[in-house]
N, C-alpha and C. Protein backbone atom coordinates (compact mmCIF):
# COMPACT_ATOMS: atom_id res chain seq x y z
N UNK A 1 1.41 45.58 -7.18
CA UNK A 1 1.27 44.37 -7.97
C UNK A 1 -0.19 43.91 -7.95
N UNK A 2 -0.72 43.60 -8.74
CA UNK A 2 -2.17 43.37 -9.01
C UNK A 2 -2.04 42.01 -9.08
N UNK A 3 -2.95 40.90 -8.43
CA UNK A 3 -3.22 39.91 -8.08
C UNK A 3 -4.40 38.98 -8.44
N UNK A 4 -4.01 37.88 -9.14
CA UNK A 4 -4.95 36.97 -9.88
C UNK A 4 -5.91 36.78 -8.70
N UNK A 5 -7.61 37.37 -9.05
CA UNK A 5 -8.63 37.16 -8.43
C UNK A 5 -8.75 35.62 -7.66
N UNK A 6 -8.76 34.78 -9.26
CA UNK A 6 -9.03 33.43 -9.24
C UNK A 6 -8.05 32.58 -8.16
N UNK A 7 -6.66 32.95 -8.48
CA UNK A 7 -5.56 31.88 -7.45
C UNK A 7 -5.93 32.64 -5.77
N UNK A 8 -6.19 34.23 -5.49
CA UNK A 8 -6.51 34.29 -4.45
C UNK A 8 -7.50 33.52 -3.55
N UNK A 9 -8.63 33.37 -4.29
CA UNK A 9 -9.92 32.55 -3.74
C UNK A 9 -9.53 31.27 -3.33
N UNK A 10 -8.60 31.00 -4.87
CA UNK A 10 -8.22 29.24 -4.42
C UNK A 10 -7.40 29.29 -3.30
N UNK A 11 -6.32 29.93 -2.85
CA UNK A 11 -5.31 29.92 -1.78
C UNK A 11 -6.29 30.30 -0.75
N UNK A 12 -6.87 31.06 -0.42
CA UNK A 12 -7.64 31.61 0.52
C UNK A 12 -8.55 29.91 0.87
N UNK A 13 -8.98 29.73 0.19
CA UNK A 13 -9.92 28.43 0.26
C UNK A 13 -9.74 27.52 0.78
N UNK A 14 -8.33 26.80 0.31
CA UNK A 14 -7.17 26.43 0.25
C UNK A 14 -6.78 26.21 2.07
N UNK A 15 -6.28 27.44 2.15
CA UNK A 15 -5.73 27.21 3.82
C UNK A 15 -6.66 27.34 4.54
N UNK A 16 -8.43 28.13 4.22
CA UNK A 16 -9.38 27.53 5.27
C UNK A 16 -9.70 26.43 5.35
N UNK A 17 -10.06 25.55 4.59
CA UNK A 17 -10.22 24.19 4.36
C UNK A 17 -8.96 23.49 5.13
N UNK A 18 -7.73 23.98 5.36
CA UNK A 18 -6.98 22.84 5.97
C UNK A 18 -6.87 22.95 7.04
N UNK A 19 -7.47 24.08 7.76
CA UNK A 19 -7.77 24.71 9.66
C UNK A 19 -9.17 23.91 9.77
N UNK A 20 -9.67 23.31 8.81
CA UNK A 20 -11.14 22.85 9.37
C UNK A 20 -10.88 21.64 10.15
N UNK A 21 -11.57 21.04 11.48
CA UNK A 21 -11.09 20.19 11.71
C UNK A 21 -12.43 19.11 11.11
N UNK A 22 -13.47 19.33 10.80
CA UNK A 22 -14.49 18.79 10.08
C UNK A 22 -13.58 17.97 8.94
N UNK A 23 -13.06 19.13 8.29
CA UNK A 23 -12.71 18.69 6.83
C UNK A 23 -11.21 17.51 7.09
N UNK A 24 -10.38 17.77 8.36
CA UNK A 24 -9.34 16.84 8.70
C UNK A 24 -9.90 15.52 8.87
N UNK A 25 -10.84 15.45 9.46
CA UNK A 25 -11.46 14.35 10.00
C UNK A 25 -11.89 13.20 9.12
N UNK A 26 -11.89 13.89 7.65
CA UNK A 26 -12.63 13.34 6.75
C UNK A 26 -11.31 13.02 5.75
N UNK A 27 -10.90 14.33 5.31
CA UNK A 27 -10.16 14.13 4.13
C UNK A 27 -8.38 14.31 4.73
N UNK A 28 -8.31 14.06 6.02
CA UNK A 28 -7.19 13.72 6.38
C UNK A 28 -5.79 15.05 6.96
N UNK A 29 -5.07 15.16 7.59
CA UNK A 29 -4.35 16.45 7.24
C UNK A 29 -2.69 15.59 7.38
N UNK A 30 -2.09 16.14 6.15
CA UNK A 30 -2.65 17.32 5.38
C UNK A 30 -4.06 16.95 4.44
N UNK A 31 -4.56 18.16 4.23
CA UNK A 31 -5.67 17.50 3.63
C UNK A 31 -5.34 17.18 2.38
N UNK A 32 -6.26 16.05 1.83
CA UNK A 32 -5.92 15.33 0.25
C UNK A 32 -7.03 16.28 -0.26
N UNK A 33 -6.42 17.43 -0.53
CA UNK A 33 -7.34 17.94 -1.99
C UNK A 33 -6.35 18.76 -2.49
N UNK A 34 -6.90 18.48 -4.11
CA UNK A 34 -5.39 18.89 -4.88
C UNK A 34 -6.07 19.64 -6.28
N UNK A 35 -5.33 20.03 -6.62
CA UNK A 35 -4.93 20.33 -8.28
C UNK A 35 -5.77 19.55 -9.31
N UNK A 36 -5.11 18.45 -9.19
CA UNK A 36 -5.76 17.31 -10.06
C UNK A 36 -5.59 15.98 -9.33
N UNK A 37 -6.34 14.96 -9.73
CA UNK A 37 -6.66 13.78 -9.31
C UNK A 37 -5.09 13.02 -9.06
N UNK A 38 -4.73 12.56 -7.80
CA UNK A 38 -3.23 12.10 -8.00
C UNK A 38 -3.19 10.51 -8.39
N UNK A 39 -1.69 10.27 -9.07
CA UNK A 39 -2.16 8.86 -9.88
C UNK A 39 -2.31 7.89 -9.24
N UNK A 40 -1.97 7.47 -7.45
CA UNK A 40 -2.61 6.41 -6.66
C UNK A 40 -2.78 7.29 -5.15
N UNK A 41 -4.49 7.84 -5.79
CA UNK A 41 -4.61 8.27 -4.55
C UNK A 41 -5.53 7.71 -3.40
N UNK A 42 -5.19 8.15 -2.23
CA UNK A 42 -5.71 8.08 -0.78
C UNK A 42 -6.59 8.23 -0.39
N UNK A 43 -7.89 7.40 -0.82
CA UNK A 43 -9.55 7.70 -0.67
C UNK A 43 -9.92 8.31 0.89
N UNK A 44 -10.90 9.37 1.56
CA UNK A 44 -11.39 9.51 0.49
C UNK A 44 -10.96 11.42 -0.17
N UNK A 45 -10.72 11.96 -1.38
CA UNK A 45 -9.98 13.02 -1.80
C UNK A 45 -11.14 13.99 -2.20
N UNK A 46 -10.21 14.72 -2.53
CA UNK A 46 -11.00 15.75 -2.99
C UNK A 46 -10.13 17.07 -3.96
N UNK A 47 -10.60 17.45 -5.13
CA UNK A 47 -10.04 17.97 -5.72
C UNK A 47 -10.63 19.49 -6.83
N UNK A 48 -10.00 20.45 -6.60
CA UNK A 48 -10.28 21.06 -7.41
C UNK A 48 -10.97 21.42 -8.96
N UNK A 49 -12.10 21.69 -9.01
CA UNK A 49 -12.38 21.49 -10.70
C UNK A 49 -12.71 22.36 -11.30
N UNK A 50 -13.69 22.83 -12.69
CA UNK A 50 -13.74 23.96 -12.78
C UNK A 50 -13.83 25.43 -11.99
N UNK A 51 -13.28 26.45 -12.39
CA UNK A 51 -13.27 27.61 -11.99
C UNK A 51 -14.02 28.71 -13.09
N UNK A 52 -14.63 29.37 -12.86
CA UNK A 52 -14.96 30.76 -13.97
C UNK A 52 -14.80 32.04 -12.66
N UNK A 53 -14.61 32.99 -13.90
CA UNK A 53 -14.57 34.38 -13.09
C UNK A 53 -15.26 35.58 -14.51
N UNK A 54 -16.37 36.50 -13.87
CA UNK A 54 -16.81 37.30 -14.70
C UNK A 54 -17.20 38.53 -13.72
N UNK A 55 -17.29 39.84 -14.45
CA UNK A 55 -17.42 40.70 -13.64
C UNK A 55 -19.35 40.43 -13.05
N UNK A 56 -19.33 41.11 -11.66
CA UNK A 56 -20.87 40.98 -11.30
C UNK A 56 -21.33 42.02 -12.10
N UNK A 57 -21.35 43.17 -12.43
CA UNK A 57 -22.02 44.13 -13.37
C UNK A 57 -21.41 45.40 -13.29
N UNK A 58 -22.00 46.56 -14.28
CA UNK A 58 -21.83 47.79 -14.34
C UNK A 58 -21.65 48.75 -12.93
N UNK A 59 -22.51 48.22 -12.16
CA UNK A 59 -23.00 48.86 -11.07
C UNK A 59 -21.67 48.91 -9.65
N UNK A 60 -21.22 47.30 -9.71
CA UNK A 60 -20.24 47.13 -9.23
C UNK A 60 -19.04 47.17 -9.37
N UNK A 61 -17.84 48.42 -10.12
CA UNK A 61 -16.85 47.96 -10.56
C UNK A 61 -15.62 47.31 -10.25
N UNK A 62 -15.51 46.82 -10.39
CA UNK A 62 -14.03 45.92 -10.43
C UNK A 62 -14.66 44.34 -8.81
N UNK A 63 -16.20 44.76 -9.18
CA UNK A 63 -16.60 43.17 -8.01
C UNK A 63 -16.50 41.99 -8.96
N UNK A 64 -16.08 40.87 -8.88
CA UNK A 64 -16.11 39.81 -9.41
C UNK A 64 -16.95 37.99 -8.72
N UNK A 65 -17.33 38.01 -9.87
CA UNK A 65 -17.95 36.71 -9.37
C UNK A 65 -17.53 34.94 -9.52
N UNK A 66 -17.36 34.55 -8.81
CA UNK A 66 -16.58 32.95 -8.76
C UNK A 66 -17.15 32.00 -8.63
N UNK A 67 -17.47 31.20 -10.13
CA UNK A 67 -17.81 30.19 -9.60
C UNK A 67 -17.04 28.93 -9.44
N UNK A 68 -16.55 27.87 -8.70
CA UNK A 68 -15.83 27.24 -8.40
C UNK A 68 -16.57 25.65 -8.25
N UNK A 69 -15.56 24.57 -8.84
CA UNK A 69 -16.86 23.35 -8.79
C UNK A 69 -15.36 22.72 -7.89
N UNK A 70 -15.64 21.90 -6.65
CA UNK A 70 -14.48 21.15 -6.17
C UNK A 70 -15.71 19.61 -6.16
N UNK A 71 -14.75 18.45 -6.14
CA UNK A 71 -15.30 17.23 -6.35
C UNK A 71 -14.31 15.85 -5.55
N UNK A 72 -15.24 15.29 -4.82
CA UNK A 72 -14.85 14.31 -4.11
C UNK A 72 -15.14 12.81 -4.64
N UNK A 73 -13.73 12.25 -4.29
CA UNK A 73 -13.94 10.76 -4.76
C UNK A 73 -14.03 9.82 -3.80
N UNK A 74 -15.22 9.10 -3.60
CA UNK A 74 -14.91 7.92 -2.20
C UNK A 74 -15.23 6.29 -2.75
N UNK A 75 -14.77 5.49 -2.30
CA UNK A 75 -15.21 4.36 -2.43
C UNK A 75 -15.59 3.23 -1.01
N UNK A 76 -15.57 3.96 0.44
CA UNK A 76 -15.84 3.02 1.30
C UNK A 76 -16.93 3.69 1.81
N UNK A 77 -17.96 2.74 2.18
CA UNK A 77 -19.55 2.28 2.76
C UNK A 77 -20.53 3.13 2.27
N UNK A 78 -20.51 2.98 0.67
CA UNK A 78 -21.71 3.35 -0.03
C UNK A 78 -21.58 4.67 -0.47
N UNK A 79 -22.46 5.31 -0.21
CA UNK A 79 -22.58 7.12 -0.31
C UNK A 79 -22.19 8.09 0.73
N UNK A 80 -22.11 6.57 2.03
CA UNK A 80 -21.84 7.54 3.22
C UNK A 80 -20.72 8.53 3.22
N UNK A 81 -19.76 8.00 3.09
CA UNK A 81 -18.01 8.74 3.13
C UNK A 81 -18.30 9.88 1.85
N UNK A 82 -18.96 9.94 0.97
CA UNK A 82 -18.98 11.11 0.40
C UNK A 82 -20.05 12.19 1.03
N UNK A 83 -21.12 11.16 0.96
CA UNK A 83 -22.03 12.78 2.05
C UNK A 83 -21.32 13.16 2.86
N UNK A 84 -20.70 13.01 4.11
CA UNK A 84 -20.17 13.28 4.70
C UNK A 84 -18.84 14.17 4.51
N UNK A 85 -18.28 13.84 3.32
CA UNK A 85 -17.14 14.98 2.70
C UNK A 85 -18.29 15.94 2.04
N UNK A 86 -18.99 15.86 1.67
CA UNK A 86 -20.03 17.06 1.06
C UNK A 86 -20.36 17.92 2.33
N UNK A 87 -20.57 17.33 3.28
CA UNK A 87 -21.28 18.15 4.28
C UNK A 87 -20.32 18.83 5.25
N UNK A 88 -18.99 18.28 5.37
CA UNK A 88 -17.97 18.81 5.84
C UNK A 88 -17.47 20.07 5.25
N UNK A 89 -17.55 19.74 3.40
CA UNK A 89 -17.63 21.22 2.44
C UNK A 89 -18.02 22.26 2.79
N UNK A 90 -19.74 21.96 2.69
CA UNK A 90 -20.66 22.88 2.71
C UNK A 90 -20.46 23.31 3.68
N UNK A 91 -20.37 22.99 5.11
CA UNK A 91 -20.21 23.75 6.40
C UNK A 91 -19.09 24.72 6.50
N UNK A 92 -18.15 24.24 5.70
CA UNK A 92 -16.76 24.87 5.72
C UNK A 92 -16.80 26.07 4.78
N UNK A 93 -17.59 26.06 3.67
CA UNK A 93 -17.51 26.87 2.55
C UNK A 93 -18.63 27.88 3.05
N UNK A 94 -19.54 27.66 3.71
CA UNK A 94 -20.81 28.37 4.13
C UNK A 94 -20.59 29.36 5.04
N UNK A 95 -19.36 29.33 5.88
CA UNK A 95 -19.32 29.39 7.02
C UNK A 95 -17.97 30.32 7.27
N UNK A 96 -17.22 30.26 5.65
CA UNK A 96 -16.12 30.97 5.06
C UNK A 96 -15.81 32.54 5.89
N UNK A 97 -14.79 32.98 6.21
CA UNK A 97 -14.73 34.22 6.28
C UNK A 97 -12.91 34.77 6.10
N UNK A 98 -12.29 34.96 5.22
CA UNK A 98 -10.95 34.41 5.27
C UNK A 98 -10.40 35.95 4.30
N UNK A 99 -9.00 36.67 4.46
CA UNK A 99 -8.39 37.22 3.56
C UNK A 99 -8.28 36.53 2.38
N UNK A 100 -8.20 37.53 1.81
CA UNK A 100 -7.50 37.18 0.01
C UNK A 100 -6.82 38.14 -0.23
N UNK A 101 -5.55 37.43 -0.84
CA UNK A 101 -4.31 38.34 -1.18
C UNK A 101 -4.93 39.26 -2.33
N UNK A 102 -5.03 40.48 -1.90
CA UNK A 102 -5.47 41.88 -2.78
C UNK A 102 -7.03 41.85 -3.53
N UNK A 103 -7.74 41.18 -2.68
CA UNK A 103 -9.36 41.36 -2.52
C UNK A 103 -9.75 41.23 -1.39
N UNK A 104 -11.48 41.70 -1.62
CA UNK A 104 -11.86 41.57 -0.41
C UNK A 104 -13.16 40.32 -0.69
N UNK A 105 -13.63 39.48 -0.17
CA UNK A 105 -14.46 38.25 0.25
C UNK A 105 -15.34 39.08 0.61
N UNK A 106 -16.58 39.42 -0.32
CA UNK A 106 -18.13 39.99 -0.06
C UNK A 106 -18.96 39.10 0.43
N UNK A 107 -18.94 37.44 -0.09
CA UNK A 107 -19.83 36.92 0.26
C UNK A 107 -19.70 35.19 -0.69
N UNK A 108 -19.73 34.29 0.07
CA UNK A 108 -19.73 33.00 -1.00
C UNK A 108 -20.64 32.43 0.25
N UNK A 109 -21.39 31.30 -0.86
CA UNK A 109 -22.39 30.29 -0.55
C UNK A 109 -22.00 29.22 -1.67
N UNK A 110 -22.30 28.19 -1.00
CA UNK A 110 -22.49 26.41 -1.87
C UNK A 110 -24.18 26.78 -2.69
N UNK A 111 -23.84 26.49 -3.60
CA UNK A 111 -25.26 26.62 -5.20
C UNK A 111 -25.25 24.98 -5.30
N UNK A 112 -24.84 24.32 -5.40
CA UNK A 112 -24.98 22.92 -5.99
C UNK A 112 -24.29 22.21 -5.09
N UNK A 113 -25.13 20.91 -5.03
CA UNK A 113 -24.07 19.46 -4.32
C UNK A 113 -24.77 18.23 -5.01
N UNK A 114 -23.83 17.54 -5.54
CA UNK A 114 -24.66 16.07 -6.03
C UNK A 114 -23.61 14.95 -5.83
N UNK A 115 -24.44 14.01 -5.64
CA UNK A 115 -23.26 13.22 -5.62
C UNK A 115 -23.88 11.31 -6.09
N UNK A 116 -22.70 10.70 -6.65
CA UNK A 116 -23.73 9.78 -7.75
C UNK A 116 -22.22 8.23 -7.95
N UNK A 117 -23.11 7.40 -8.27
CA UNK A 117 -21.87 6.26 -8.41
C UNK A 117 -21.54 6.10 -9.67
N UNK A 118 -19.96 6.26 -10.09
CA UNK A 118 -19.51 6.10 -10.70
C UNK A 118 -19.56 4.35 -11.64
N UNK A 119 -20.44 4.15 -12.90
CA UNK A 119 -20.82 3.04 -13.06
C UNK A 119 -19.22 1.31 -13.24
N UNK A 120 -20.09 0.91 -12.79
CA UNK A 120 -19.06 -0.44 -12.86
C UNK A 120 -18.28 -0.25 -12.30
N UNK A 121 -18.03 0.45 -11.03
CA UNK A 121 -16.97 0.70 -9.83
C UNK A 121 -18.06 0.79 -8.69
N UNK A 122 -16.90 0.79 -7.20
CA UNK A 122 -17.08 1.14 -6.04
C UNK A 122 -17.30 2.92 -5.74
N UNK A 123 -16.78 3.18 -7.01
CA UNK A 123 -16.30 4.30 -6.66
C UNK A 123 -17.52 6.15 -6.85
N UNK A 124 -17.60 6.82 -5.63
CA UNK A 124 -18.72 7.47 -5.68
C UNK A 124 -17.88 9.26 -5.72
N UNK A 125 -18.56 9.72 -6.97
CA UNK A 125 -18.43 11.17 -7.02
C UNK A 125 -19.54 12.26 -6.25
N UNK A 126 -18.80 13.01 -5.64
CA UNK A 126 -19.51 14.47 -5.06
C UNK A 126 -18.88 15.50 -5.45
N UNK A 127 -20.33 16.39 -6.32
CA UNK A 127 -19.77 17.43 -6.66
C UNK A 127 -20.75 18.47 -6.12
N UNK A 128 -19.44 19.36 -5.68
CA UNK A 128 -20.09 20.83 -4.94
C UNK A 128 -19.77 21.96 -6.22
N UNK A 129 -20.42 22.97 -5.97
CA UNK A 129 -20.19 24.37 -6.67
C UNK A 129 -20.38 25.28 -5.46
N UNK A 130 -20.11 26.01 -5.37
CA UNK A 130 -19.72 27.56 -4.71
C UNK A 130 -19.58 28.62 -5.74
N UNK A 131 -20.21 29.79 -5.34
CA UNK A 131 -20.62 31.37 -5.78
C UNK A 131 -20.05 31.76 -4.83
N UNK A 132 -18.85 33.14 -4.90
CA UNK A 132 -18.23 33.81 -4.31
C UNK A 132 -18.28 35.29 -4.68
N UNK A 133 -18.32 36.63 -4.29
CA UNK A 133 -18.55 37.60 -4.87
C UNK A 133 -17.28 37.93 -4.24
N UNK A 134 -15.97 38.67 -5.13
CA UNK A 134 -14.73 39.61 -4.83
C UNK A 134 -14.69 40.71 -5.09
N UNK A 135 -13.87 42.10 -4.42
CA UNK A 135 -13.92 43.24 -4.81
C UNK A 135 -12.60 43.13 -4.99
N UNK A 136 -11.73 44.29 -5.43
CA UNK A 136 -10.06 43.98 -5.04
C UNK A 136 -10.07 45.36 -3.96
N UNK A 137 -9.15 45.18 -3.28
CA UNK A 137 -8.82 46.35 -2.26
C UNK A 137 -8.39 47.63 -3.10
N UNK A 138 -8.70 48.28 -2.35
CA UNK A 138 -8.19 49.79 -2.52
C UNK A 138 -6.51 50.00 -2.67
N UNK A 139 -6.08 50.77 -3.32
CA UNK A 139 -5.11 50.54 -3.36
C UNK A 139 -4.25 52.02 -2.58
């Protein structure tokens, strides 16, 4: 059975992120990061957002490349509670080393982090991106 690149990374991601105790500390366990934004949620969260997947090149066949944007919402003591979910990310995502159902994890790093106040609210966005390179296993 051949296996969606993209949902592997996310599941893989997925259950490292909820062994982090960085990331418990912050975003709670179970951890609040989801799918999509839930309709009264439990500051401070964090959630899945764009995904792309394209091959890395000729040279490499069947390696794939991921880019993945996840994004945090906080609204208590300023910017702090989101740096702090950013940096809990980045350590966690940097630091990655995890199976994937029918690939193999070559290599991911955090490319982007910003994070900015949402106008006429309390409320402060952080957004990370991550680059992941996949092969699929041998079969």
């Amino acid at each position: 059975m051949v296996t969606n690149a993209q949902w592997a990374m996310q599941k893989a991601l997925l259950a490292a992120l909820n062994v982090d105790p960085n990331m418990a500390a912050i975003f709670g366990a179970p951890l609040r990061l989801y799918d999509e934004i839930p309709v009264q949620p439990v500051f401070p969260f964090a959630v899945f957002d764009r995904s792309s997947l394209r091959p890395v090149n000729a040279d490499h066949e069947g390696a794939l490349e991921h880019q993945m944007t996840i994004k945090i919402w906080s609204r208590y003591g300023g910017r702090r509670e989101a740096l702090d979910g950013l940096q809990a990310l980045r350590l966690a995502i940097d630091t990655l080393s995890v199976p994937l159902d029918g690939h193999y994890l070559v290599n991911v790093r955090t490319t982007f982090a910003d994070i900015f106040r949402i106008r006429s609210s309390r409320l402060y966005e952080a957004v990370l991106r991550l680059r992941a390179v996949t092969e699929p296993l041998s079969s």
